[in-house]
C-alpha atoms as a PDB file:
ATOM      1  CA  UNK A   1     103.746 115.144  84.349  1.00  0.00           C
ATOM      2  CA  UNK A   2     100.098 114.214  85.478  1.00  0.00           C
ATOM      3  CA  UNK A   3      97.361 113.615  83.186  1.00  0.00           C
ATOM      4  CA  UNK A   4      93.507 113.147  84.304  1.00  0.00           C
ATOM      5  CA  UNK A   5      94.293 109.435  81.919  1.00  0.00           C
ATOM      6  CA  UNK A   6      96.553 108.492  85.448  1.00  0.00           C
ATOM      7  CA  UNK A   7      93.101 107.052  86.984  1.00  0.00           C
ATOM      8  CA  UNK A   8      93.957 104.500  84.463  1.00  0.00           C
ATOM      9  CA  UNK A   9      97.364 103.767  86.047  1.00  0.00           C
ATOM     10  CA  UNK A  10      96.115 101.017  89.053  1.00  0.00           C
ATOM     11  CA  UNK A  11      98.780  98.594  90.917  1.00  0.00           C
ATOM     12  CA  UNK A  12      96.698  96.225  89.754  1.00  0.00           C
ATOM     13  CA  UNK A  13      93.866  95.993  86.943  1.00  0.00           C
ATOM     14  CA  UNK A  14      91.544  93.852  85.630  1.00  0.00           C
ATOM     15  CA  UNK A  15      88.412  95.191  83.617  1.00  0.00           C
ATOM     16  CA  UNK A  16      86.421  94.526  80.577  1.00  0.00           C
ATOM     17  CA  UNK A  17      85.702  97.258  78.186  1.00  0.00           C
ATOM     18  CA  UNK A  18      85.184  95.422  74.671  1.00  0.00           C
ATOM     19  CA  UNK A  19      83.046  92.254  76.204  1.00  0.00           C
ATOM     20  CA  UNK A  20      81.325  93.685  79.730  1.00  0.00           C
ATOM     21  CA  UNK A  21      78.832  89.932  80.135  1.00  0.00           C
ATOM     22  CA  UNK A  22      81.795  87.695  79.750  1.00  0.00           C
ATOM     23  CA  UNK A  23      82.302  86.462  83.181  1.00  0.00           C
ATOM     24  CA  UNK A  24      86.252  85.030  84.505  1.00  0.00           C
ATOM     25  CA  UNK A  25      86.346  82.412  86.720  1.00  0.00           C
ATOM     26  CA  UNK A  26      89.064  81.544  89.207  1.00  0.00           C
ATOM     27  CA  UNK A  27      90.556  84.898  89.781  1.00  0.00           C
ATOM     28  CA  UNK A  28      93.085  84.883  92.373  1.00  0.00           C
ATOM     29  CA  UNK A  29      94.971  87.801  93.553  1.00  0.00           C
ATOM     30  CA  UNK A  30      97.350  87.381  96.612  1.00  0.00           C
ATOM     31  CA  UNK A  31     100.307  88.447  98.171  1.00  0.00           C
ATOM     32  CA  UNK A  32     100.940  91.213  96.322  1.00  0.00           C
ATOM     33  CA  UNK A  33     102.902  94.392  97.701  1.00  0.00           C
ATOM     34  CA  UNK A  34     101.689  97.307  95.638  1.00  0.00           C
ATOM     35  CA  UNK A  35     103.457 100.563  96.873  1.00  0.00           C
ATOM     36  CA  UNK A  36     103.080 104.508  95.123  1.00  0.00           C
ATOM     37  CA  UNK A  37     100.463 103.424  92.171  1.00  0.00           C
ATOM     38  CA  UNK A  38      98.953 106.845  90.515  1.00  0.00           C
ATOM     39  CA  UNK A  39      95.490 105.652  91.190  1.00  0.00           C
ATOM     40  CA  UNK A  40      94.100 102.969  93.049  1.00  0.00           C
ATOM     41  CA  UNK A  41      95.985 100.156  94.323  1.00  0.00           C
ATOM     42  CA  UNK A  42      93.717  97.741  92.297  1.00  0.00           C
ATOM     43  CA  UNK A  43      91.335  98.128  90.033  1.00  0.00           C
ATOM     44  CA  UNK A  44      89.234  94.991  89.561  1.00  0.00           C
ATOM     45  CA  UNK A  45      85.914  95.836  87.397  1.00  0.00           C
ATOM     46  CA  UNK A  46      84.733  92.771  85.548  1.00  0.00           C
ATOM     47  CA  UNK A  47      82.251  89.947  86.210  1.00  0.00           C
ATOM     48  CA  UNK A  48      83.559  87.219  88.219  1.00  0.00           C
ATOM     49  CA  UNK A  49      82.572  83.905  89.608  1.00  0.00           C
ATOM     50  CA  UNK A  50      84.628  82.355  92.219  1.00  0.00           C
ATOM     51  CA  UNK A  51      87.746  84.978  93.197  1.00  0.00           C
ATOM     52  CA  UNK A  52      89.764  85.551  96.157  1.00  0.00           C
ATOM     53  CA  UNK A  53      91.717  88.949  96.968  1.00  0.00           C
ATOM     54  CA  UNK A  54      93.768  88.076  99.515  1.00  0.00           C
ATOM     55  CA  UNK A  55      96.568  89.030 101.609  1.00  0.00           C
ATOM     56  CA  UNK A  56      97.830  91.791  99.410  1.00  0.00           C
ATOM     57  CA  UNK A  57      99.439  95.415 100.735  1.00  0.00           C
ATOM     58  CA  UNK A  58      98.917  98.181  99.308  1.00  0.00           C
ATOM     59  CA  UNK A  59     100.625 101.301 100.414  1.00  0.00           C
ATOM     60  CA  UNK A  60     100.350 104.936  99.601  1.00  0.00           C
ATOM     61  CA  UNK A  61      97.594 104.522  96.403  1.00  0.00           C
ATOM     62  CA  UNK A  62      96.682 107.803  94.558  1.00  0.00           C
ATOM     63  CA  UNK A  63     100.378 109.308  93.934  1.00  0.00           C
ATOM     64  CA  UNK A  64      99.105 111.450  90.444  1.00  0.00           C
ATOM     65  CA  UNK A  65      98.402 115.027  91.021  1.00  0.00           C
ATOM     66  CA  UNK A  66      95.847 114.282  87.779  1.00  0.00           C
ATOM     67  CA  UNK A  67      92.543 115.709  88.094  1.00  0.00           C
ATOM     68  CA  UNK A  68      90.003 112.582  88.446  1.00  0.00           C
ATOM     69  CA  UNK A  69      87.553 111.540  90.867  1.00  0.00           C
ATOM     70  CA  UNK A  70      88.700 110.974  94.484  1.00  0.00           C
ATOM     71  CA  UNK A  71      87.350 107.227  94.711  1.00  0.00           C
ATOM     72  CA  UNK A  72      89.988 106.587  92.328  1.00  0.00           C
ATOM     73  CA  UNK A  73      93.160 107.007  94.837  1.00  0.00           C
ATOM     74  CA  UNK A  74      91.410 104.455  96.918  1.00  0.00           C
ATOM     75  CA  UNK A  75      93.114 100.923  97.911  1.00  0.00           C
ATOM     76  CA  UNK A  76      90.913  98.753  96.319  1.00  0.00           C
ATOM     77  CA  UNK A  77      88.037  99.376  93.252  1.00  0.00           C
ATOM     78  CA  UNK A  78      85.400  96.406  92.974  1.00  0.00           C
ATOM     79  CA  UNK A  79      83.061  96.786  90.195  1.00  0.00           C
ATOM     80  CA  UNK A  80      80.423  95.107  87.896  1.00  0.00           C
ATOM     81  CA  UNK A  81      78.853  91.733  89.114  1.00  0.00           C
ATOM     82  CA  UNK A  82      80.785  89.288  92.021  1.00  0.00           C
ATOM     83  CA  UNK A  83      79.325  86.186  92.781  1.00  0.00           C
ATOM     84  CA  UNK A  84      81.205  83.531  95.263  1.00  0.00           C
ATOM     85  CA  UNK A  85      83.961  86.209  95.853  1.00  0.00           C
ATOM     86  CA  UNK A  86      86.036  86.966  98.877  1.00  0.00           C
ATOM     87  CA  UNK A  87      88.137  90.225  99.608  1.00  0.00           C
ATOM     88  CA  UNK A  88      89.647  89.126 103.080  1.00  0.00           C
ATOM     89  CA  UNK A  89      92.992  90.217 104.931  1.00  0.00           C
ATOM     90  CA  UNK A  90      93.968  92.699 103.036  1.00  0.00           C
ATOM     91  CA  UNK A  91      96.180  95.591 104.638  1.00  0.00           C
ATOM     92  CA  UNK A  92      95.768  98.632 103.515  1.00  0.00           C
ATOM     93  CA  UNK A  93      98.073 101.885 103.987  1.00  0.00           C
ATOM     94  CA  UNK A  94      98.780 105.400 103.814  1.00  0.00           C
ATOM     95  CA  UNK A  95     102.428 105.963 105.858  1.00  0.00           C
ATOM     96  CA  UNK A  96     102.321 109.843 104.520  1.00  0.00           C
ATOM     97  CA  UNK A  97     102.493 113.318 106.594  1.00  0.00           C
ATOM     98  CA  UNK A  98      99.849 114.120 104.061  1.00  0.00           C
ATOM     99  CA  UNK A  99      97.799 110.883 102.793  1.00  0.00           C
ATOM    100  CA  UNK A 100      96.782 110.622  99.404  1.00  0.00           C
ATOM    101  CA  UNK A 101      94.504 107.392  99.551  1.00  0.00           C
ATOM    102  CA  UNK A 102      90.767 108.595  99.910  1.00  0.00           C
ATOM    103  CA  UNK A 103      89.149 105.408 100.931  1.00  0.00           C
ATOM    104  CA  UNK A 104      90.223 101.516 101.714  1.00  0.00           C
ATOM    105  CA  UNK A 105      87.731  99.324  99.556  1.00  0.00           C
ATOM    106  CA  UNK A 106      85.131 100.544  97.309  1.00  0.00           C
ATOM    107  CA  UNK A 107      82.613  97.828  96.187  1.00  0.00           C
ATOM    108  CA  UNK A 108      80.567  98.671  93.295  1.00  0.00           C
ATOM    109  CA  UNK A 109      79.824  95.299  92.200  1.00  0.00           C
ATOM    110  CA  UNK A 110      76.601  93.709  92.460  1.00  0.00           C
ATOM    111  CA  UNK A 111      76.654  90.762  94.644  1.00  0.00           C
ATOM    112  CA  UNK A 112      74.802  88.159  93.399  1.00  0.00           C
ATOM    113  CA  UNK A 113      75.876  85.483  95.974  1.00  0.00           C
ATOM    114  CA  UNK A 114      78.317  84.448  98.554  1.00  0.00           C
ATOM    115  CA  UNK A 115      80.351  87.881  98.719  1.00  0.00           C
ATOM    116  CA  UNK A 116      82.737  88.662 101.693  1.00  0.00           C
ATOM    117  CA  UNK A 117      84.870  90.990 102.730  1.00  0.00           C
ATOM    118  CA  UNK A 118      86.660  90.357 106.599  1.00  0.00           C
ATOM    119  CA  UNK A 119      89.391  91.095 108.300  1.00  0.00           C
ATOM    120  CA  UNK A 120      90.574  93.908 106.182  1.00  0.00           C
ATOM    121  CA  UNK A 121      92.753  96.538 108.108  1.00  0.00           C
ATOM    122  CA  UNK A 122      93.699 100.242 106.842  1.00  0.00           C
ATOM    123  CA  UNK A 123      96.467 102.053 108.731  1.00  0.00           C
ATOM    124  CA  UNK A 124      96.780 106.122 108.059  1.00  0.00           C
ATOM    125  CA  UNK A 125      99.748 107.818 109.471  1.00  0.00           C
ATOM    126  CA  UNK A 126      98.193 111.559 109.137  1.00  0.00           C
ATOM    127  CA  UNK A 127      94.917 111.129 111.391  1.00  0.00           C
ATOM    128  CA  UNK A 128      92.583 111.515 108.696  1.00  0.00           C
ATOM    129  CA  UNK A 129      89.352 109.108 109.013  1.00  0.00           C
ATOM    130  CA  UNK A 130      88.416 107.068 106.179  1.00  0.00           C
ATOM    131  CA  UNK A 131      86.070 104.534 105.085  1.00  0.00           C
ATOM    132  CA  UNK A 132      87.716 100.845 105.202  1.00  0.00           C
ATOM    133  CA  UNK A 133      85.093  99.387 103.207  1.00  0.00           C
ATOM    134  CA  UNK A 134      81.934 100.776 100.823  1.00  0.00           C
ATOM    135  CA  UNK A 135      79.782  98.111  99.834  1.00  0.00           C
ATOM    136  CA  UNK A 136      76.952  98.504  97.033  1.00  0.00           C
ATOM    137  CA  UNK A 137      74.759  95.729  97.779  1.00  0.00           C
ATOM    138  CA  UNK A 138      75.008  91.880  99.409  1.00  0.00           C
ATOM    139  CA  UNK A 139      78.456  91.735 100.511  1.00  0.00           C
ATOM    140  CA  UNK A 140      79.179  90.568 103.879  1.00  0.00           C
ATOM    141  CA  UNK A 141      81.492  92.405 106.143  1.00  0.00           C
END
């Protein structure tokens, strides 16, 4: 059964809710496979100084038939405030007749400094066009 909640159900996530100003340091998320998650493929919405997403796959994101926003059957969520954080080489795919991923990356954290996202790739098997990466503000692509 789907539930609207199934935005909450990310491959991967990592957000603050009770303390939103306490900022992690260190964060390192790579090599993952993340295949079929109900939402996103990660869902990383937290300050963070110094972080790497690297080298992770994420394949066919957004599997709920929930009703919730769109942005949330995307690859990758980025939220809050980034400083010194790179989101590099990640692959990115949607092998379905009919995709369900809506978007590759979606930043919606504030760069404060040294952001990057390269060499990113997103593969979709149906022909539909989507965005690879959305940046708010900062981040280098």
């Amino acid at each position: 059964t789907s539930r609207s909640s199934d935005n909450l159900a990310s491959g991967i996530s990592m957000w603050r809710y009770a303390a939103p100003k306490v900022v992690s340091e260190g964060i390192y998320i790579r090599n993952n496979t993340i295949e079929n998650s109900l939402a996103s493929g990660m869902y990383i919405v937290m300050p963070i100084k110094s972080g790497r997403i690297w080298q992770n796959t994420i394949v066919n994101p957004g599997q709920s038939q929930g009703s919730f926003h769109k942005n949330y059957r995307s690859g990758i969520i980025l939220g809050s405030s980034f400083e010194d954080v790179q989101i590099n080489h990640n692959l990115l795919i949607d092998n379905q007749r009919i995709n369900t991923m809506t978007a590759g990356i979606i930043g919606n954290a504030d760069c404060i400094a040294n952001c990057e996202a390269r060499g990113n790739s997103l593969q979709v098997a149906s022909g539909a066009i989507l965005e690879l990466f959305r940046p708010k503000s900062g981040t280098r692509n």
